[in-house]
Each structure stands twice: as C-alpha cells, then as structure tokens.
Protein backbone atom coordinates (compact mmCIF):
# COMPACT_ATOMS: atom_id res chain seq x y z
CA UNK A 1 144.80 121.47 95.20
CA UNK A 2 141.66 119.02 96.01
CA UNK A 3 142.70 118.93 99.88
CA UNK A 4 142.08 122.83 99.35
CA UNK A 5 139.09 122.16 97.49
CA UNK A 6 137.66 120.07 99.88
CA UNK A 7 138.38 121.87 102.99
CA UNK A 8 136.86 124.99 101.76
CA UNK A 9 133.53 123.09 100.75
CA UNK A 10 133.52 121.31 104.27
CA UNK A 11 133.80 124.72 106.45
CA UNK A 12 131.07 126.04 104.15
CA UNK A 13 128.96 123.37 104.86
CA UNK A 14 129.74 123.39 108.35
CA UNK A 15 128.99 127.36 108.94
CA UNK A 16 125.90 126.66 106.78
CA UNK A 17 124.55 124.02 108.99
CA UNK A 18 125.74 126.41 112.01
CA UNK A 19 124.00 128.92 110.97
CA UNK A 20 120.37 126.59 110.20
CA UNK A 21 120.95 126.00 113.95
CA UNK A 22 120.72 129.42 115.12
CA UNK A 23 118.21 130.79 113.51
CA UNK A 24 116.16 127.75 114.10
CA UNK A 25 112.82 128.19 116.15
CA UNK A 26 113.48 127.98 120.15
CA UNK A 27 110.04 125.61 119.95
CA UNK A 28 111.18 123.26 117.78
CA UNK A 29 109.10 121.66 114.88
CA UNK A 30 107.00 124.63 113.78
CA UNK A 31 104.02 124.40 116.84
CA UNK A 32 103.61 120.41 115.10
CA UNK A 33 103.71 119.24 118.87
CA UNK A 34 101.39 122.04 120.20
CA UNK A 35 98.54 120.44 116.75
CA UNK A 36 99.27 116.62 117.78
CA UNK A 37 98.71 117.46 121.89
CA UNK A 38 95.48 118.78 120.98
CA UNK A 39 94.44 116.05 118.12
CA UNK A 40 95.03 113.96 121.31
CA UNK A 41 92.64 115.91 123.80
CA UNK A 42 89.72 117.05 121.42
CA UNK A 43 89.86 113.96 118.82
CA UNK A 44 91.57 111.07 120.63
CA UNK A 45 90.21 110.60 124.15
CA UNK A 46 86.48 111.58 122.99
CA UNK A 47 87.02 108.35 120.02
CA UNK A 48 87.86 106.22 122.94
CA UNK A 49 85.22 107.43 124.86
CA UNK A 50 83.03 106.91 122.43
CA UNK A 51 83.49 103.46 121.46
CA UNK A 52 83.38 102.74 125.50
CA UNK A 53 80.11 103.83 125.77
CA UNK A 54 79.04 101.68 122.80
CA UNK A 55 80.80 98.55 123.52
CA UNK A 56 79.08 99.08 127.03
CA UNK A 57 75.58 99.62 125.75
CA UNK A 58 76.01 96.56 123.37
CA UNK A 59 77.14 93.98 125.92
CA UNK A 60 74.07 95.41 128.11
CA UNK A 61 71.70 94.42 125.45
CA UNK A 62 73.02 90.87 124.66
CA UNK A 63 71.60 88.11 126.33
CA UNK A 64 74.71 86.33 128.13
CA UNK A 65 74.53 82.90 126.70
CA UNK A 66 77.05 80.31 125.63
CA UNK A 67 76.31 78.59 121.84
CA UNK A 68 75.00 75.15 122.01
CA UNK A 69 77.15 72.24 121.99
CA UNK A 70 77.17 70.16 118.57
CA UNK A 71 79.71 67.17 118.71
CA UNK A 72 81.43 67.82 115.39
CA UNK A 73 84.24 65.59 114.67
CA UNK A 74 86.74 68.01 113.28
CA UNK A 75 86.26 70.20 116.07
CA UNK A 76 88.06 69.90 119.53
CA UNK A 77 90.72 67.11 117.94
CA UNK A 78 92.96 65.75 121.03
CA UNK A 79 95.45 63.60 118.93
CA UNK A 80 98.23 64.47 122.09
CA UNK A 81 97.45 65.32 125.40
CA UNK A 82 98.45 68.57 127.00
CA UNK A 83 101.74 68.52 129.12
CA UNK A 84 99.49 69.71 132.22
CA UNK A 85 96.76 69.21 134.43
CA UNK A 86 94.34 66.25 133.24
CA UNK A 87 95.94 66.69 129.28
CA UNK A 88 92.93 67.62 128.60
CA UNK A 89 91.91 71.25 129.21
CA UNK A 90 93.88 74.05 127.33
CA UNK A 91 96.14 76.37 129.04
CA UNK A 92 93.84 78.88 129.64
CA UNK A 93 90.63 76.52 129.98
CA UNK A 94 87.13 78.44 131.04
CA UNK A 95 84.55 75.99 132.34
CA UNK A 96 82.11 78.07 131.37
CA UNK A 97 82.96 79.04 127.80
CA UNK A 98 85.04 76.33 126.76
CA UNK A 99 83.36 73.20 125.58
CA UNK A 100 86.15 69.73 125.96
CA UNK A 101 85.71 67.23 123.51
CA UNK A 102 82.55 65.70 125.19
CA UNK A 103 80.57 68.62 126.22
CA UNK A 104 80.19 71.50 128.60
CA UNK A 105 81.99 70.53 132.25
CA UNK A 106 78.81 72.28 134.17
CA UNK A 107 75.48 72.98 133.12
CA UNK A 108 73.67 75.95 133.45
C-alpha cells in the first residue's frame, strides 16, 4: 500500500516539475540578464571611468616626493638576514622608495 502511495506522489511530482519546464520562459530568468548587462554598460564602466579620471587628476597635482628619513629604532628591524641578494634588501626592494636600515641608497 505505501509503495503505491509513494509511486503515485513521485510521478506527480515528476509531471509537475515537467510541466514547470515547459511552460518556462525560452529567455530564461525573467529579462534579469538583459537589467544586469545594462547595470554593467550605463552604471559600471562610467564608475570606473570615473574614478580613473580622478585618481589621474590627483596624482597630477601631488608633488612626487619620498617622506624624509627619521632613524627610528623600531622601524626597519633586521634581527635575520634575507635568504638573497646582500640579506639586506626585501624581495621586492625599490631604491627609490624604500629606505634600508641606514638611509636612502641614492639621493635625490
């Protein structure tokens, strides 16, 4: 009697979920593709646009100089040397924005 039971509730489910399917929309999601596409053309790239155009007016207007060098003695702490190079200079070490423990390598 429950195998019956069940079977019965199963195919209904089944022809229910069938028939969701087919009178579904050929599109798919309501047009929800057709709003995000154009959130991305009339809100998106115009945002990044934007805040090109100000970082790029900013860094125009700022004087290009690197802070001052102040020996503090918590700063710039070698207690092991680096595995490469000198053991001195980070990985990525920029002579002209990174200061070593003693100073600036060149002088402006």
């Amino acid at each position: 009697m429950s195998s019956m039971v069940l079977r019965k509730f199963s195919t209904s489910v089944a022809r229910r979920a069938a028939a969701d399917l087919a009178n579904a929309p050929k599109a798919g999601h309501g047009g929800g593709s057709k709003m995000w596409r154009n959130m991305f053309f009339f809100v998106g790239i115009p945002a990044v646009a934007l805040c090109f155009v100000n970082c790029y007016l900013d860094h125009k207007n700022h004087p290009h100089q690197r802070p001052e060098f102040i020996k503090y003695e918590y700063l710039r702490v070698r207690t092991k040397r680096f595995p490469w190079g000198d053991g001195n200079k980070s990985l990525f070490h920029n002579p002209h924005v990174n200061a070593l423990p003693d100073g600036y390598e060149e002088e402006h």
